[in-house]
N, C-alpha and C. Protein backbone atom coordinates (compact mmCIF):
# COMPACT_ATOMS: atom_id res chain seq x y z
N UNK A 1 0.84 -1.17 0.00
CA UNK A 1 0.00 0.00 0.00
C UNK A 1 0.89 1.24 0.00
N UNK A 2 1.17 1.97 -1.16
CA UNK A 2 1.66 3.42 -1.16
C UNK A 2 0.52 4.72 -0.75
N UNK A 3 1.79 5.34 -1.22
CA UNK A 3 0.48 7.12 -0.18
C UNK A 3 0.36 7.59 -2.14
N UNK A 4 -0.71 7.90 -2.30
CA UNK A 4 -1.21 8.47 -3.35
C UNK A 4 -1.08 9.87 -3.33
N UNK A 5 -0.81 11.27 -4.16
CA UNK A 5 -1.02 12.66 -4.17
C UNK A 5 -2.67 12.70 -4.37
N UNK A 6 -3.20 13.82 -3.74
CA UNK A 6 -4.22 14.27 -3.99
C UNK A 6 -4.38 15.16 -4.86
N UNK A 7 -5.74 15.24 -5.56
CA UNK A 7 -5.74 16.31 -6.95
C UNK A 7 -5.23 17.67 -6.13
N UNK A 8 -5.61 18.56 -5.00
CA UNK A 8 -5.15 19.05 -4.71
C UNK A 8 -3.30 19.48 -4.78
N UNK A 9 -3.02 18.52 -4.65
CA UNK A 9 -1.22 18.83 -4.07
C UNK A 9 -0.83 18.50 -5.74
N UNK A 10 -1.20 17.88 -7.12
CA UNK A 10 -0.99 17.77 -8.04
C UNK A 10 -1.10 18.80 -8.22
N UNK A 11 -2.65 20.31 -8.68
CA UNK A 11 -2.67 21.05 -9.12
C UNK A 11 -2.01 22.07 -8.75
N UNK A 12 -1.57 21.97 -7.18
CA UNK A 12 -0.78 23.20 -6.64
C UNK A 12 0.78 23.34 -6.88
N UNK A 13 1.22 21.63 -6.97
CA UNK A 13 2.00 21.29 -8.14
C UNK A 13 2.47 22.14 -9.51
N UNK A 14 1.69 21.94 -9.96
CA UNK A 14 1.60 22.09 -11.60
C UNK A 14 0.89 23.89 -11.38
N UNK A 15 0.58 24.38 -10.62
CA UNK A 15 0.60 26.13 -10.80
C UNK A 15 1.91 26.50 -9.93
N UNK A 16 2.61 26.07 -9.41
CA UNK A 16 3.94 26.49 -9.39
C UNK A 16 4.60 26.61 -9.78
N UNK A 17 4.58 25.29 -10.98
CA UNK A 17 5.77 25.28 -11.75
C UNK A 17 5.36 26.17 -12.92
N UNK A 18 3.88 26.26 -13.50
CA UNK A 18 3.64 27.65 -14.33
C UNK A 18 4.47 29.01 -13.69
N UNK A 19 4.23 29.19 -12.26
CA UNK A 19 4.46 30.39 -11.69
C UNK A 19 5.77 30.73 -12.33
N UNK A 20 6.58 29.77 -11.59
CA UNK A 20 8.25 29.73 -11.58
C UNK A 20 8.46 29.81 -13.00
N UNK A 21 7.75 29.16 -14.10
CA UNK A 21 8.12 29.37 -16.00
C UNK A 21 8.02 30.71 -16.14
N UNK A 22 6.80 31.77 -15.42
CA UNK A 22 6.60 32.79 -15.84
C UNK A 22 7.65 33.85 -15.59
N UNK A 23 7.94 33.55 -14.13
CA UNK A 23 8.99 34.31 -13.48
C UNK A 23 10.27 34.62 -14.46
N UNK A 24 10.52 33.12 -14.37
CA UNK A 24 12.05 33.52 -15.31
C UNK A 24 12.35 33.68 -16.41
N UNK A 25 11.05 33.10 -17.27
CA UNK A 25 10.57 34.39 -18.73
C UNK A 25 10.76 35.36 -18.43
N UNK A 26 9.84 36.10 -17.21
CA UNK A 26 10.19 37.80 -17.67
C UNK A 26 11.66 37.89 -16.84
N UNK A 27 12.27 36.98 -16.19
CA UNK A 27 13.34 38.14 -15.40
C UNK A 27 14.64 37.69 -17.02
N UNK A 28 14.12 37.23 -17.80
CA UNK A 28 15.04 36.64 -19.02
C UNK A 28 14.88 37.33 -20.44
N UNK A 29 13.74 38.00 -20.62
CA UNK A 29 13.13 39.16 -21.65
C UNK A 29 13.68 39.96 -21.76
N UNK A 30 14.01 40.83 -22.54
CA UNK A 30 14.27 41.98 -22.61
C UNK A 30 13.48 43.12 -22.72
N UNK A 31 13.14 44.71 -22.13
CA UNK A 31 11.83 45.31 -22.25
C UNK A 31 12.66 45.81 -23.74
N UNK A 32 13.70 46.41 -23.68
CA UNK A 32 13.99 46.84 -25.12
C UNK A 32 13.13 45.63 -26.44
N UNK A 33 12.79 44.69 -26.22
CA UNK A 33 12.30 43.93 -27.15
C UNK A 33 10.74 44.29 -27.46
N UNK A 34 10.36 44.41 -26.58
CA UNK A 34 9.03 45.03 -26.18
C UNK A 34 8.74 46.34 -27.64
N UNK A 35 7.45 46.14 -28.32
CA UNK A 35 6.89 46.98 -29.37
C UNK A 35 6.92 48.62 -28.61
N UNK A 36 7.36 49.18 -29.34
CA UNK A 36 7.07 50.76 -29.06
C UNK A 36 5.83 51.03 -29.22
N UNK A 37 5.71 51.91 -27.72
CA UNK A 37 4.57 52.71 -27.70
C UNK A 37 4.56 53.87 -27.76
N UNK A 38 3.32 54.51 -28.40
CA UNK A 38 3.43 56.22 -28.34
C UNK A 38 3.34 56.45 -27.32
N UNK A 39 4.10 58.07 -27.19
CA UNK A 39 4.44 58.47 -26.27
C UNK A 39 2.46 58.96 -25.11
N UNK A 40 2.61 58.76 -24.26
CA UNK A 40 1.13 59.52 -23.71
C UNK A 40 1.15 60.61 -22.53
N UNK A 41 0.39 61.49 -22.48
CA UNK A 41 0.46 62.06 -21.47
C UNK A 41 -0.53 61.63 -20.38
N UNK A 42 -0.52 61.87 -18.95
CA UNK A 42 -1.38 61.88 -17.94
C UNK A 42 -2.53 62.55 -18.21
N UNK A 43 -3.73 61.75 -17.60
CA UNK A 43 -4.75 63.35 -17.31
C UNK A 43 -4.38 64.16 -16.77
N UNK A 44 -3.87 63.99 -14.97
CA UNK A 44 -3.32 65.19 -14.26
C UNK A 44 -2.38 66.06 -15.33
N UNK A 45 -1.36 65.50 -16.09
CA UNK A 45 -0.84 66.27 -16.29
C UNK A 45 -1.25 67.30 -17.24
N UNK A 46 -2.61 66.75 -18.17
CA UNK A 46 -2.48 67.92 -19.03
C UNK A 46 -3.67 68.67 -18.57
N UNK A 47 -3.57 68.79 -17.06
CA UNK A 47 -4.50 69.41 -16.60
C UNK A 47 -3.73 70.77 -16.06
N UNK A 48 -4.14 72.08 -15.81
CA UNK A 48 -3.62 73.09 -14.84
C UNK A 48 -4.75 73.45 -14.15
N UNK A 49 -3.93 73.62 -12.68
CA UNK A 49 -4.68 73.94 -11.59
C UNK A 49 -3.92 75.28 -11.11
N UNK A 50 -4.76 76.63 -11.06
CA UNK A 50 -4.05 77.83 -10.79
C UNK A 50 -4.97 78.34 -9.62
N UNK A 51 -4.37 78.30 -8.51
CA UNK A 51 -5.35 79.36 -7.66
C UNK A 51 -4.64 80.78 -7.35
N UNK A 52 -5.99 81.27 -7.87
CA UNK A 52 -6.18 83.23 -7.94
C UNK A 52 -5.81 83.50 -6.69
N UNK A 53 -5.57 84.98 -6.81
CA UNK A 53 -5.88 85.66 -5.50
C UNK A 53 -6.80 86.18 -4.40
N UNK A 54 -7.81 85.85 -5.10
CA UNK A 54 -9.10 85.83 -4.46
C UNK A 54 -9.99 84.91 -4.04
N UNK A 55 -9.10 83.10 -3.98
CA UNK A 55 -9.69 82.18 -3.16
C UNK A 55 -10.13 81.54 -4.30
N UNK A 56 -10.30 81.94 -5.74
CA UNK A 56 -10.61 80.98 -7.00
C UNK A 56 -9.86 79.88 -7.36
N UNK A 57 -10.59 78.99 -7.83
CA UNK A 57 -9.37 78.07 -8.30
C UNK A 57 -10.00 77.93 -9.39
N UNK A 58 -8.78 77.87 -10.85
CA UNK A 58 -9.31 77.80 -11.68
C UNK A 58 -8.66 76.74 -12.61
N UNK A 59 -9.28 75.87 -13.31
CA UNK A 59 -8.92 74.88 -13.60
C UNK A 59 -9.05 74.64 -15.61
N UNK A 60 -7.97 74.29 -15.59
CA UNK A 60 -7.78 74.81 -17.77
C UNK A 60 -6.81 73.17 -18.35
N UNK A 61 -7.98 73.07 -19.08
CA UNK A 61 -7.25 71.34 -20.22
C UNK A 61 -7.46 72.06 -21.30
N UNK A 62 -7.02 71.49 -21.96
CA UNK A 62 -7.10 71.28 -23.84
C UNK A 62 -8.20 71.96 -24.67
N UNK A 63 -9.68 71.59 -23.64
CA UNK A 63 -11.18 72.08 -23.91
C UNK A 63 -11.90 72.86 -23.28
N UNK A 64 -11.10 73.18 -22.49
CA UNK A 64 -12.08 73.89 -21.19
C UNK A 64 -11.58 74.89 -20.32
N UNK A 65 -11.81 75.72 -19.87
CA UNK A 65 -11.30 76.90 -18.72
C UNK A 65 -12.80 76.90 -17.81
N UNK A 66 -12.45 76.71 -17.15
CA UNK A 66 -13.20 76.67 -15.33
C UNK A 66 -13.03 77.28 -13.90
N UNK A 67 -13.51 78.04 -13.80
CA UNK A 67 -13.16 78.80 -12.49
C UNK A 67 -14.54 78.36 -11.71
N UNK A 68 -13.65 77.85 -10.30
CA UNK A 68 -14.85 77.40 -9.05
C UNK A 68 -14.67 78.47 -8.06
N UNK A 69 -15.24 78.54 -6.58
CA UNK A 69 -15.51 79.33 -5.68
C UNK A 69 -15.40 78.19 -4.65
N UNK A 70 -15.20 78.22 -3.33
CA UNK A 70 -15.41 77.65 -2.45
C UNK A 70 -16.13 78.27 -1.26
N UNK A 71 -17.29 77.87 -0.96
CA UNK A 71 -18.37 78.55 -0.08
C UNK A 71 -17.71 77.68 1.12
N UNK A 72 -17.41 76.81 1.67
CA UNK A 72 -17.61 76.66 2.66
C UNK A 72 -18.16 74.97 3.11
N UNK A 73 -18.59 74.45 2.14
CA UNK A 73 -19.36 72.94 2.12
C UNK A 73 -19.30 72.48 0.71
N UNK A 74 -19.15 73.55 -0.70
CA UNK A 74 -19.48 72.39 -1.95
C UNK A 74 -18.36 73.82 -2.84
N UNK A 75 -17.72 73.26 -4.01
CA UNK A 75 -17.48 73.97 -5.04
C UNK A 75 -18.54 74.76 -6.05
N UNK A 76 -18.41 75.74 -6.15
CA UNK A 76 -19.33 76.30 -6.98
C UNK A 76 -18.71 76.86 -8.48
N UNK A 77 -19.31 76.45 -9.95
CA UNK A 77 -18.65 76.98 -11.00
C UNK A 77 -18.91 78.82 -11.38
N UNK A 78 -17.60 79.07 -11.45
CA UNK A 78 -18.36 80.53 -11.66
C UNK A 78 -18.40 80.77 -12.88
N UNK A 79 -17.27 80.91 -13.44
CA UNK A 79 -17.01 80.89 -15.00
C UNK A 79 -16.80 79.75 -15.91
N UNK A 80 -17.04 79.76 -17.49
CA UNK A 80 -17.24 78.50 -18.11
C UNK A 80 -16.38 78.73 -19.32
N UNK A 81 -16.05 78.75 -19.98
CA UNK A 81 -15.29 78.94 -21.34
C UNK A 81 -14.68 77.81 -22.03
N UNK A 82 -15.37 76.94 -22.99
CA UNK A 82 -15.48 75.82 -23.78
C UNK A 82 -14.86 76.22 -25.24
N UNK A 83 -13.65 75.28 -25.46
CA UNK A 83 -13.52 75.57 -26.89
C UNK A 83 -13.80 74.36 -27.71
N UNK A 84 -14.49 74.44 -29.14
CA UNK A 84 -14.72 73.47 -29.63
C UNK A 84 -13.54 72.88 -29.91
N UNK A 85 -14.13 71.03 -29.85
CA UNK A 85 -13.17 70.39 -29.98
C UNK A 85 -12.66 70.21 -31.71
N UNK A 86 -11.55 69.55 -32.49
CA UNK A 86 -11.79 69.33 -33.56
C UNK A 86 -12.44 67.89 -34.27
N UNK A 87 -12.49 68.09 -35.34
CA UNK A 87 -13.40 66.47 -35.63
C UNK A 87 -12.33 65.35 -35.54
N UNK A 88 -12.74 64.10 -35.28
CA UNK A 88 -11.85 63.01 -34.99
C UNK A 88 -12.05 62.64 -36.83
N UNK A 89 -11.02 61.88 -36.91
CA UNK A 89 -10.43 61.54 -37.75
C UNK A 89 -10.80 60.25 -38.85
């Protein structure tokens, strides 16, 4: 009478040794091999956040200029200035 593996200790088995294949694929890759990507920017970044001197904060992307107020409990918009976008392609 021998001791048999259980499906358990087989499959935990056999996802280790996937693990460990994956591992040393990537620590064995090169990223230089890796397809170029275009370059992208952040949202934050192509965002500006300027606060005025008068407690405004005013907030400007690509499409939009926004000036808020702060009362005290919620932001309020004061000013709006939208530029059209152009047509996609």
């Amino acid at each position: 009478m021998g001791w048999k593996p259980t499906r358990a200790i087989v499959l935990s088995l056999v996802v280790s040794l996937i693990a460990l294949a994956l591992a040393v694929y990537g620590a064995t890759s090169s990223p230089a091999e890796a397809p170029p990507r275009p370059p992208t920017q952040s949202l934050s970044a192509a965002r500006y956040f300027v606060l005025l001197p008068d407690g405004r904060v005013e907030i400007t992307d690509a499409w939009s200029r926004r000036v808020f107020r702060w009362d005290g409990r919620r932001w309020h918009e004061t000013e709006s200035l939208s530029v059209p976008r152009p047509e996609s392609r």
